[in-house]
Structures are given as structure tokens and as C-alpha cells.
PDB file of N, CA and C in Angstrom:
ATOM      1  N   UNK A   1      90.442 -56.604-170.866  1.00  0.00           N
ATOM      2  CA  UNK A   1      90.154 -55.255-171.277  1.00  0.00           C
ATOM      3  C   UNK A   1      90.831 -54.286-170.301  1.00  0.00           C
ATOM      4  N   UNK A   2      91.562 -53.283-170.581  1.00  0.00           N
ATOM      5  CA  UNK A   2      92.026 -52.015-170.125  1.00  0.00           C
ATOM      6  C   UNK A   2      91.356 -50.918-170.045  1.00  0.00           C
ATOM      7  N   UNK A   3      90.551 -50.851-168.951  1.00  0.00           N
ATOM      8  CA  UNK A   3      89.509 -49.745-168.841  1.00  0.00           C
ATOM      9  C   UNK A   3      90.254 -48.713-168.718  1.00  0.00           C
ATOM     10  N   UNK A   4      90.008 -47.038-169.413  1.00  0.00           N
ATOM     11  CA  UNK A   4      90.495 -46.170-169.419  1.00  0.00           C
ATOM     12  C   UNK A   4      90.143 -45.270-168.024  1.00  0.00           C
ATOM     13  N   UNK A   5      89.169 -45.385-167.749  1.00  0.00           N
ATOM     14  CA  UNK A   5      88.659 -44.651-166.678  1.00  0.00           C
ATOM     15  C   UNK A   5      89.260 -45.509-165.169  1.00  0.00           C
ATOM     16  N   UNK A   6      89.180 -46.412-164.669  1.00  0.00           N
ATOM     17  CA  UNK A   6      89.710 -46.953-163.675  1.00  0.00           C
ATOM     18  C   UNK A   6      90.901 -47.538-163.780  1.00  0.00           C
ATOM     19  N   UNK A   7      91.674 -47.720-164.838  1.00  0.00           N
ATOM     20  CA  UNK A   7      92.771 -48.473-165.274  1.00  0.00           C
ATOM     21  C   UNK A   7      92.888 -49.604-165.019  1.00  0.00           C
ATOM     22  N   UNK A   8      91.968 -50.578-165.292  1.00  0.00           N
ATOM     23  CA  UNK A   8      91.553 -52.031-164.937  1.00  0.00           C
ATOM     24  C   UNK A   8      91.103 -52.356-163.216  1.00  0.00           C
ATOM     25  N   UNK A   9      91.323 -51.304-162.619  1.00  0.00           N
ATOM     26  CA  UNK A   9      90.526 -51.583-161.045  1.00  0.00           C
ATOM     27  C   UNK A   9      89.671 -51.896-161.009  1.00  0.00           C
ATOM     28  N   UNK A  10      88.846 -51.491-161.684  1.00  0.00           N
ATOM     29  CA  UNK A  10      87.327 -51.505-161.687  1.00  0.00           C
ATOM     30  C   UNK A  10      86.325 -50.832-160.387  1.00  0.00           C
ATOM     31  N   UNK A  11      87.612 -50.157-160.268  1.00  0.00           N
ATOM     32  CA  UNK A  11      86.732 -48.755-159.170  1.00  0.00           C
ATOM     33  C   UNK A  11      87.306 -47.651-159.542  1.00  0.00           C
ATOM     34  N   UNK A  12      86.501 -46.780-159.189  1.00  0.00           N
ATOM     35  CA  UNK A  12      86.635 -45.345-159.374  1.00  0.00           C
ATOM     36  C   UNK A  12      86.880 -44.164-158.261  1.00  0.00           C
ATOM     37  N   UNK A  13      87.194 -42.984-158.495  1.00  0.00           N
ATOM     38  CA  UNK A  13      87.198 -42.193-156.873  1.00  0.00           C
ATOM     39  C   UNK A  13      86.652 -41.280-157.639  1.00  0.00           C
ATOM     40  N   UNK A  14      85.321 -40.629-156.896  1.00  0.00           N
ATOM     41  CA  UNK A  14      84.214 -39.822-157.386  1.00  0.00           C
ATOM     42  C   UNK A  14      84.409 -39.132-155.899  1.00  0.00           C
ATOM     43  N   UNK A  15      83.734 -37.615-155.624  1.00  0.00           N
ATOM     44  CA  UNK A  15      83.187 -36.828-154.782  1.00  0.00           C
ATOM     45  C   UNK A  15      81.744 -36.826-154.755  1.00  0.00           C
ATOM     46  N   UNK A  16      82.016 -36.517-153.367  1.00  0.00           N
ATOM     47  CA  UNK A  16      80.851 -37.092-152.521  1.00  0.00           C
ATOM     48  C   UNK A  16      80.351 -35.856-151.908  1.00  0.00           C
ATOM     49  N   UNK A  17      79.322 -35.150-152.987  1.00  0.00           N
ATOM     50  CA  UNK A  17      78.604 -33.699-152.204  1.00  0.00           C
ATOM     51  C   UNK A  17      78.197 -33.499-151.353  1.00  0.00           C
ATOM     52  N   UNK A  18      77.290 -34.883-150.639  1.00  0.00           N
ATOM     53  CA  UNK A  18      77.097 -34.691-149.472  1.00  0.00           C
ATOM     54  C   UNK A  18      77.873 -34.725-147.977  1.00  0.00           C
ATOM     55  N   UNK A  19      79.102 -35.805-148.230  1.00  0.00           N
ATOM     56  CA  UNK A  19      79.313 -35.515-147.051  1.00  0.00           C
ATOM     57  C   UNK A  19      81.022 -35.087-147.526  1.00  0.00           C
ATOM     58  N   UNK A  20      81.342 -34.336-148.710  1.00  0.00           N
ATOM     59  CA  UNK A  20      82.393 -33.405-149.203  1.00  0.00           C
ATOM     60  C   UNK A  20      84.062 -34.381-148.997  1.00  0.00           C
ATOM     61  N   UNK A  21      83.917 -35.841-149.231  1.00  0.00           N
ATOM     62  CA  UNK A  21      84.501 -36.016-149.461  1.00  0.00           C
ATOM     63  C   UNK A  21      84.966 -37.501-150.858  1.00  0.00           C
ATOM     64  N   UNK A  22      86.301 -38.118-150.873  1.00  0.00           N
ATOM     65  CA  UNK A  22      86.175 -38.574-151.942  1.00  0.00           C
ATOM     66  C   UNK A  22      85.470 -39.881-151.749  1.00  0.00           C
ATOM     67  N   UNK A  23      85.554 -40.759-152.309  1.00  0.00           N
ATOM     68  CA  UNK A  23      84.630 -42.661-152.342  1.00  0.00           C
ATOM     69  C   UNK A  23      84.943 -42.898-153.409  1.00  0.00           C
ATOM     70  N   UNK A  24      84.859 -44.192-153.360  1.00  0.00           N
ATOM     71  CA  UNK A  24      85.475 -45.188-154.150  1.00  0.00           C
ATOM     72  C   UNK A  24      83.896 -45.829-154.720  1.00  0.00           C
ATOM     73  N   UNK A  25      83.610 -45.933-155.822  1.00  0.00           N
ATOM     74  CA  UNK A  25      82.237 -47.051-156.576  1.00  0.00           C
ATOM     75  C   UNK A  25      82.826 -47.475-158.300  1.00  0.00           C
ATOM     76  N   UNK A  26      82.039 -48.558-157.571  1.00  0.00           N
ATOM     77  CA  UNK A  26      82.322 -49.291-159.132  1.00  0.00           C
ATOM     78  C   UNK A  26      82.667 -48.311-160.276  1.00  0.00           C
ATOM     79  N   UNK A  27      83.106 -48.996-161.317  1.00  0.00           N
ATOM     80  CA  UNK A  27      83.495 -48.280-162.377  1.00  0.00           C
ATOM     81  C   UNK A  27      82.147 -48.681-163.739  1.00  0.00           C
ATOM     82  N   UNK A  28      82.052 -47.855-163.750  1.00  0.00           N
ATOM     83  CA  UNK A  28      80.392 -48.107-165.246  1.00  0.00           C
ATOM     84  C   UNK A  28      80.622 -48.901-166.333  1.00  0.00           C
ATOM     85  N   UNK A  29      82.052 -48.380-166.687  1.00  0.00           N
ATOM     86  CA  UNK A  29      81.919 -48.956-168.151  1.00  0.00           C
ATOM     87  C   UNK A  29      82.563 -50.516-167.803  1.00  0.00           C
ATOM     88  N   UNK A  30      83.282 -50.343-166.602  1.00  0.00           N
ATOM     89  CA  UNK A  30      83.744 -52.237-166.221  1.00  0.00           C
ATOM     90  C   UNK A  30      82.456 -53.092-166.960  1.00  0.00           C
ATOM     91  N   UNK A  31      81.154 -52.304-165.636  1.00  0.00           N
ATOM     92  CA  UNK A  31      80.122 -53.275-165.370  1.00  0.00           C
ATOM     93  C   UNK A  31      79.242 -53.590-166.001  1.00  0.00           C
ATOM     94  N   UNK A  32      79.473 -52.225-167.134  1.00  0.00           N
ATOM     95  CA  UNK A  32      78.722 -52.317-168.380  1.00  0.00           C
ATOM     96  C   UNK A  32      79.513 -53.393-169.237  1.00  0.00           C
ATOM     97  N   UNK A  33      80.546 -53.766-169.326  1.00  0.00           N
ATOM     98  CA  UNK A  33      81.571 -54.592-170.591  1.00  0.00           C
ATOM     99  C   UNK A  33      80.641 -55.709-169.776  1.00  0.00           C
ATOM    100  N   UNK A  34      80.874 -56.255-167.939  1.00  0.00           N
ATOM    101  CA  UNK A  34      80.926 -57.402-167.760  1.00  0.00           C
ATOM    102  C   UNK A  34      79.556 -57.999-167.897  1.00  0.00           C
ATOM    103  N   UNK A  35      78.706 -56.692-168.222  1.00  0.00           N
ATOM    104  CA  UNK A  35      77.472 -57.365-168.445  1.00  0.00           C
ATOM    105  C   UNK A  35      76.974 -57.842-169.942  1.00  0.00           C
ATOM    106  N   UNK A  36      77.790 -56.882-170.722  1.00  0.00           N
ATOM    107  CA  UNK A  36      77.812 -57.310-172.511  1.00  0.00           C
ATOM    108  C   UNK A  36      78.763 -58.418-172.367  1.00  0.00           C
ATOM    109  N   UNK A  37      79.443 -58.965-171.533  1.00  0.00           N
ATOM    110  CA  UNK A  37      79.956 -60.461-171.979  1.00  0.00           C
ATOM    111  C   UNK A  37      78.825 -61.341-171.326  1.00  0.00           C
ATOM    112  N   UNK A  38      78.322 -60.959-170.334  1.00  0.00           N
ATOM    113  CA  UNK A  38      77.936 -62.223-169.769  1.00  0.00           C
ATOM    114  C   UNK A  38      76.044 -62.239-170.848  1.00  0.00           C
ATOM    115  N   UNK A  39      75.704 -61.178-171.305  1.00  0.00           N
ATOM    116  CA  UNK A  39      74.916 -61.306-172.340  1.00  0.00           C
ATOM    117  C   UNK A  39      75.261 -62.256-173.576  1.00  0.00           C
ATOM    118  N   UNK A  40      76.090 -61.982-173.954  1.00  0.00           N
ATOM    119  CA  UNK A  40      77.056 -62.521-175.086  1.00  0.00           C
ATOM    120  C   UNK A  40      77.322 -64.959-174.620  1.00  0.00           C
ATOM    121  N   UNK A  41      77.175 -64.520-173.472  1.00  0.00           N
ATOM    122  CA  UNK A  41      77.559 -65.924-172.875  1.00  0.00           C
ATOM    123  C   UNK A  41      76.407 -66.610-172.861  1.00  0.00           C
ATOM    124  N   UNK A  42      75.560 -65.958-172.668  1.00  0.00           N
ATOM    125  CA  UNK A  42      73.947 -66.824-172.444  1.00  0.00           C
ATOM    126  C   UNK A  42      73.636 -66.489-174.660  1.00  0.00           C
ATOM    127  N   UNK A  43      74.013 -65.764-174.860  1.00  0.00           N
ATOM    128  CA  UNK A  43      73.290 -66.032-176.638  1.00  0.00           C
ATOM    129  C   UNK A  43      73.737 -67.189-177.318  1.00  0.00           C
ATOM    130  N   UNK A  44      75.412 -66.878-176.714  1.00  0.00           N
ATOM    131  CA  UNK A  44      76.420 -67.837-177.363  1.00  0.00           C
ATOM    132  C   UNK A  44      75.960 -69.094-176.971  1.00  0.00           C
ATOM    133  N   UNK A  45      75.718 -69.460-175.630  1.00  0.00           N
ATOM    134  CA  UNK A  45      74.965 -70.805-175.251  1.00  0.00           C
ATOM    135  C   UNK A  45      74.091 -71.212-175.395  1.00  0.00           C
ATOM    136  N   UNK A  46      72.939 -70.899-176.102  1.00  0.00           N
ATOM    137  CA  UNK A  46      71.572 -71.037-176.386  1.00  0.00           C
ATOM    138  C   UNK A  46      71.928 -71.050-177.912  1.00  0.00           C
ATOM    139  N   UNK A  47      73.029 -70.866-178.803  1.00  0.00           N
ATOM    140  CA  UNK A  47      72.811 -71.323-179.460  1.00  0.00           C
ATOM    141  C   UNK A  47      74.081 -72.369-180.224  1.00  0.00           C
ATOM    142  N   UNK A  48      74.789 -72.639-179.055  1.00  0.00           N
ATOM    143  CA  UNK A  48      75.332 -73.881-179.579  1.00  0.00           C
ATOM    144  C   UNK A  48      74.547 -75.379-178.684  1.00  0.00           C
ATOM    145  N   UNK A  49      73.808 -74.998-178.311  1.00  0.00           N
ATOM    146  CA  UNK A  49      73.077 -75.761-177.142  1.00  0.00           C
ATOM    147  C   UNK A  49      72.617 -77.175-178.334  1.00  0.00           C
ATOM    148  N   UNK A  50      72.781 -76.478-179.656  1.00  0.00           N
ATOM    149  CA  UNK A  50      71.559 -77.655-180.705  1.00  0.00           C
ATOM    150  C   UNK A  50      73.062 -78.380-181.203  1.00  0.00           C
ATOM    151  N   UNK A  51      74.195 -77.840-180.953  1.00  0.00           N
ATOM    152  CA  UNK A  51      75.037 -78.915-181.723  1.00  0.00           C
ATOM    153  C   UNK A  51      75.613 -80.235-180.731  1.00  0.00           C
ATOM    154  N   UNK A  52      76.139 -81.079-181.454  1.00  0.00           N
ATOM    155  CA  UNK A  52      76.004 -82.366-180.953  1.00  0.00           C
ATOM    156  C   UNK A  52      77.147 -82.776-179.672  1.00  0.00           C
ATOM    157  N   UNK A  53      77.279 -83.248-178.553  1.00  0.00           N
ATOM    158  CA  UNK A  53      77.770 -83.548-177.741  1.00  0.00           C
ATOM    159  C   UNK A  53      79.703 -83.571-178.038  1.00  0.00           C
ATOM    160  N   UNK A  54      79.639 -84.434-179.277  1.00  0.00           N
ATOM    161  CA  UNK A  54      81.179 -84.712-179.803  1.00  0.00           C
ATOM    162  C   UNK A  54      81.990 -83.457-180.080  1.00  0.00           C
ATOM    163  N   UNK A  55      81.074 -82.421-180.843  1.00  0.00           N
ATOM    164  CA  UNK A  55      81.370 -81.222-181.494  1.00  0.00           C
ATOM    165  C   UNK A  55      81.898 -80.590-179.988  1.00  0.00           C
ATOM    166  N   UNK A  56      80.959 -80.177-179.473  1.00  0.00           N
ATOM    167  CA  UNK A  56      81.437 -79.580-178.362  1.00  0.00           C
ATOM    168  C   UNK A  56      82.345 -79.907-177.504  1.00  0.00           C
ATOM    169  N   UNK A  57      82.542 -81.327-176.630  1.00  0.00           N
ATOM    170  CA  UNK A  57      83.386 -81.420-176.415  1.00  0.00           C
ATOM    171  C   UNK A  57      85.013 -81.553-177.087  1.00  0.00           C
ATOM    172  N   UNK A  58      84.461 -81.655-178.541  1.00  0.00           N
ATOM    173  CA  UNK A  58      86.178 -81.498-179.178  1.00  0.00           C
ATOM    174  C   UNK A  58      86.624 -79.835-179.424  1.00  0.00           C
ATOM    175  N   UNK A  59      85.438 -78.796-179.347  1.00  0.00           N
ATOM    176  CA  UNK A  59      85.970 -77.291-179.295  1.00  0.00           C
ATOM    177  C   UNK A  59      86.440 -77.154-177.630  1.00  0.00           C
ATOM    178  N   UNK A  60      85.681 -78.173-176.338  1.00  0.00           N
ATOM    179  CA  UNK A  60      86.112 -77.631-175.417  1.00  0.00           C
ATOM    180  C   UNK A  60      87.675 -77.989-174.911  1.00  0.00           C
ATOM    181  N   UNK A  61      88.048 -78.929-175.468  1.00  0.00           N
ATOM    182  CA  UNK A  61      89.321 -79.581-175.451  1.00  0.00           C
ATOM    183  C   UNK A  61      90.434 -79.094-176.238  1.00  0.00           C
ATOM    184  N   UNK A  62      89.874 -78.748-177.355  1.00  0.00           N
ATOM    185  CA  UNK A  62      91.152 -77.929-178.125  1.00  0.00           C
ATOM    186  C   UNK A  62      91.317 -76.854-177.831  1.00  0.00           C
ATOM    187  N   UNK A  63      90.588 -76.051-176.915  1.00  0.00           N
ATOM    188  CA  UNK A  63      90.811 -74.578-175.981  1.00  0.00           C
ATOM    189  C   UNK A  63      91.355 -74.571-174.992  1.00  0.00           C
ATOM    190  N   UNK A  64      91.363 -75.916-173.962  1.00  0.00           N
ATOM    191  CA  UNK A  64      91.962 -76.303-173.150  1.00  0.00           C
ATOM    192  C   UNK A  64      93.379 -76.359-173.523  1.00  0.00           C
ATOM    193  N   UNK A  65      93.516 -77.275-174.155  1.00  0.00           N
ATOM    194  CA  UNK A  65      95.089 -77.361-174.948  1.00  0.00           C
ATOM    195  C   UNK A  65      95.936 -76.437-175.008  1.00  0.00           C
ATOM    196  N   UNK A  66      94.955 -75.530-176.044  1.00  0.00           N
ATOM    197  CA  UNK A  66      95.205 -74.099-176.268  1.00  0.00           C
ATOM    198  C   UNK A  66      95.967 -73.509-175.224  1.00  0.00           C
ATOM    199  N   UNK A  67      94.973 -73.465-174.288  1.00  0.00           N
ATOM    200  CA  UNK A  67      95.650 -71.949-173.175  1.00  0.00           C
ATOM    201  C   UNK A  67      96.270 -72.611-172.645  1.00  0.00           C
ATOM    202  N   UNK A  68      96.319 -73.979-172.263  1.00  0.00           N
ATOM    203  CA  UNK A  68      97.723 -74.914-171.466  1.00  0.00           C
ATOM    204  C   UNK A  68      98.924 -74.558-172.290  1.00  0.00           C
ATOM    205  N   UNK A  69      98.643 -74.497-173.682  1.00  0.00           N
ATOM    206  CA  UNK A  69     100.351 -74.684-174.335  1.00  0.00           C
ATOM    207  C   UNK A  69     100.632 -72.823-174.217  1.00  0.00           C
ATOM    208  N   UNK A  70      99.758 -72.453-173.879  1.00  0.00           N
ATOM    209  CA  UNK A  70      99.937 -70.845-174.178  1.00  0.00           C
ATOM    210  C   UNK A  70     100.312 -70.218-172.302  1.00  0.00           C
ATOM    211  N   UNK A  71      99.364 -70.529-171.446  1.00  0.00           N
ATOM    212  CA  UNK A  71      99.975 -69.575-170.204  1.00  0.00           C
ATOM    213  C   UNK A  71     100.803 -71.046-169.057  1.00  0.00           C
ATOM    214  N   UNK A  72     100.345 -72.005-169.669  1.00  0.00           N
ATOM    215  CA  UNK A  72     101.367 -73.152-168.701  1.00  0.00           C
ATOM    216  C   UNK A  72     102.691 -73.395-169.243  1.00  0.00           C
ATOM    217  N   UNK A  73     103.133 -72.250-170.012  1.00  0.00           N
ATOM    218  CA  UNK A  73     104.393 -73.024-170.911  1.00  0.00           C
ATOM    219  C   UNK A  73     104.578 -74.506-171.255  1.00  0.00           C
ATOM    220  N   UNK A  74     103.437 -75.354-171.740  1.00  0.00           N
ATOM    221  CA  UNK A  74     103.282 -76.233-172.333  1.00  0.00           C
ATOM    222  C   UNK A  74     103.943 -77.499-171.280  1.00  0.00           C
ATOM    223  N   UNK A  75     103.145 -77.366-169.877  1.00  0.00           N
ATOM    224  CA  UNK A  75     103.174 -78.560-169.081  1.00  0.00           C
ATOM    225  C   UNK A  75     101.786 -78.421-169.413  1.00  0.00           C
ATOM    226  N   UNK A  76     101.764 -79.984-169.562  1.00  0.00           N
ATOM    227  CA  UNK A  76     100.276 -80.436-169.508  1.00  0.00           C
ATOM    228  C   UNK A  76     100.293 -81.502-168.679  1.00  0.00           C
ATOM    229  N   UNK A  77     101.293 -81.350-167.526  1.00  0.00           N
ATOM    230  CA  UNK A  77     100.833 -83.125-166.514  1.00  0.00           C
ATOM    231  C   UNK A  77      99.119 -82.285-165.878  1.00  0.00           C
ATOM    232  N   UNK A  78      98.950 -81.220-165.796  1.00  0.00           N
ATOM    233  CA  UNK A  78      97.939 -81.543-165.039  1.00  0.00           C
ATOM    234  C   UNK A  78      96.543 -82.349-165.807  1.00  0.00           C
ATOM    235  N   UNK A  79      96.466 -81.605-167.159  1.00  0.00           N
ATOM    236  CA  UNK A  79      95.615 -82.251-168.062  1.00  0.00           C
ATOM    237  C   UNK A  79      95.675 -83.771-168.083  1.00  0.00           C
ATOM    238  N   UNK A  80      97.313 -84.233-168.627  1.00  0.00           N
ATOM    239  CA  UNK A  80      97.241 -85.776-168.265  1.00  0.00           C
ATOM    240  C   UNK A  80      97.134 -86.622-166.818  1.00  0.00           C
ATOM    241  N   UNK A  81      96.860 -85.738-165.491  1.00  0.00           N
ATOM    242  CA  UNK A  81      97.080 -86.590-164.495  1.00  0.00           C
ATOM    243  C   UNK A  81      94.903 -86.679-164.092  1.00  0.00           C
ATOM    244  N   UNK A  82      94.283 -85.190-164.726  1.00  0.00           N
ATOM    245  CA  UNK A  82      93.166 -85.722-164.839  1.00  0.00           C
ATOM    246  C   UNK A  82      92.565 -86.795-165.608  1.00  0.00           C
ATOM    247  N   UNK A  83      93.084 -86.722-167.221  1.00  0.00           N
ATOM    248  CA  UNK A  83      92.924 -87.637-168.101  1.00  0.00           C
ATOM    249  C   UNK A  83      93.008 -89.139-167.664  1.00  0.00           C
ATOM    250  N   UNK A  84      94.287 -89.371-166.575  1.00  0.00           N
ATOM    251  CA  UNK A  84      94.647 -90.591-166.014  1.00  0.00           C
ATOM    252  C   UNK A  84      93.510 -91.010-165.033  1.00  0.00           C
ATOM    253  N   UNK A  85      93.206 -90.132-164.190  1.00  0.00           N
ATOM    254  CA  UNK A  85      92.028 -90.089-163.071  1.00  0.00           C
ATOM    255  C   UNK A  85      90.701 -90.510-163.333  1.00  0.00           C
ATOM    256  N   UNK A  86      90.561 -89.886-164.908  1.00  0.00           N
ATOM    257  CA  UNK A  86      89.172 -89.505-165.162  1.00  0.00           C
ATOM    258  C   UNK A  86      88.439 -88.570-164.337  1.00  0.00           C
ATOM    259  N   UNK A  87      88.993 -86.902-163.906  1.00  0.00           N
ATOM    260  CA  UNK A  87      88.757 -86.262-163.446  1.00  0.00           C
ATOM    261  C   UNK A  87      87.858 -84.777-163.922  1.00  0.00           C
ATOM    262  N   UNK A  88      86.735 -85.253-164.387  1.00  0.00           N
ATOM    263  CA  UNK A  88      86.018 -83.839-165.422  1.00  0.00           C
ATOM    264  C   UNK A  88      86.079 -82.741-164.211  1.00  0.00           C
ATOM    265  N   UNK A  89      85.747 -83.205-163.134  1.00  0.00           N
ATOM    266  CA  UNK A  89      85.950 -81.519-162.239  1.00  0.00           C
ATOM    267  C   UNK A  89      87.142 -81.576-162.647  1.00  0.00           C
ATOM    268  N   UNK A  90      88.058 -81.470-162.318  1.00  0.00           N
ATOM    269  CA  UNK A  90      89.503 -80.783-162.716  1.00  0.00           C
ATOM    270  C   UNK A  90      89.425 -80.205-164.131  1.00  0.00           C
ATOM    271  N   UNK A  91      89.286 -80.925-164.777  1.00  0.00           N
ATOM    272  CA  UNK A  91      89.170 -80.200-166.587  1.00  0.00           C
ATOM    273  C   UNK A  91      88.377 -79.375-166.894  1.00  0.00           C
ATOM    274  N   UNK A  92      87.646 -78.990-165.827  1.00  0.00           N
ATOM    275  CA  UNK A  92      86.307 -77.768-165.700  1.00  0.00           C
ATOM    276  C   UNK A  92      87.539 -76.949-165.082  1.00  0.00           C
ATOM    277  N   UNK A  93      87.875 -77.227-164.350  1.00  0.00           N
ATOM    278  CA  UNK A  93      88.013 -76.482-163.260  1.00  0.00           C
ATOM    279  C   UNK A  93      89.475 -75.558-164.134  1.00  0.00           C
ATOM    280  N   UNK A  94      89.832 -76.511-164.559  1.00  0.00           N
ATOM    281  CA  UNK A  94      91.681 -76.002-165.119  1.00  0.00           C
ATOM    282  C   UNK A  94      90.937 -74.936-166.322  1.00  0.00           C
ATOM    283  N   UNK A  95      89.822 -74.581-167.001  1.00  0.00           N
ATOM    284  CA  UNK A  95      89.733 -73.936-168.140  1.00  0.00           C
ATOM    285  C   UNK A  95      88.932 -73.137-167.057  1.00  0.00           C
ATOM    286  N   UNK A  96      88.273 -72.685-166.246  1.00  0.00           N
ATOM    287  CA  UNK A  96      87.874 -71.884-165.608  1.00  0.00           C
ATOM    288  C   UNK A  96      89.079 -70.710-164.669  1.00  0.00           C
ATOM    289  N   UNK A  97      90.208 -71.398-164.619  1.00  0.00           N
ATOM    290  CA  UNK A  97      91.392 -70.677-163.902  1.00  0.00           C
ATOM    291  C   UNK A  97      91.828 -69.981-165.220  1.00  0.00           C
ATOM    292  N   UNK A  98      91.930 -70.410-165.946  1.00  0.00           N
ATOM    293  CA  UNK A  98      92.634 -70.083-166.868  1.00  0.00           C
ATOM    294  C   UNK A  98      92.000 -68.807-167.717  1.00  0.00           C
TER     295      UNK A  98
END
């Protein structure tokens, strides 16, 4: 998201009446978005929580894929050198960078 007010900083420069000069504080509507996602993250999880183990891990894998063929320009040794390992931290870890 491209906040209009901070221009993705996610700080702001406001005046400061009391002691008459400028400061830097969070930006509102950032913290307001990051809190409507992370709302959005706990609904969304509570309610795929009832579908079945397979399901999920085959949406979490084809997203993986996804953003590998999309911001890795379609190297996937790291995917296959966890796959080789049997490394689930890494395959957490590679869709969390991403």
C-alpha cells in the first residue's frame, strides 16, 4: 500500500506546540491499514482452521511457487534444496521473506 500522507514511511512530521518544534510519529492511517490486515489474518485463520490438513498445505505450496516464479525470477533451488533436506523451517521461512 502507498500511503498518501507519509508516502509509504510510515511516519509523519507534525508540530509540536509545546516545545514549537517539528517530530516525527507514526503515521495513522499506516497503523490503522496494519491493524485491518492483521484483523483480517486472525478471521481469515479461524476460519480456514476447519479445512483439512492436505487442502491447506496444497494452497500453501502453490503460493510459494507462486511468488518464487514471480520475485525469484523462477530459481527455485532454494525450494528444491529444502525439499531435498526436508527443511519446513526454510519453507516457512522463504514465504515469510517474501
Amino acid at each position: 500500500m502507498k500511503c498518501n500522507e507519509c508516502e509509504g514511511t510510515g511516519w509523519i512530521k507534525t508540530w509540536c506546540h509545546g516545545h514549537d518544534v517539528m517530530i516525527r510519529e507514526q503515521c495513522y492511517s499506516c497503523m490503522a491499514h496494519e491493524k485491518h490486515m492483521q484483523e483480517l489474518i486472525l478471521k481469515v485463520s479461524k476460519l480456514v482452521a476447519s479445512a483439512s490438513k492436505q487442502r491447506l498445505a496444497r494452497a500453501f505450496s502453490t503460493k510459494l511457487i507462486d511468488l518464487t516464479d514471480r520475485f525469484c525470477e523462477s530459481d527455485f533451488s532454494q525450494v528444491e534444496k529444502a525439499i531435498k533436506e526436508k527443511d519446513v523451517e526454510s519453507i516457512f521461512m522463504s514465504m515469510e521473506v517474501m
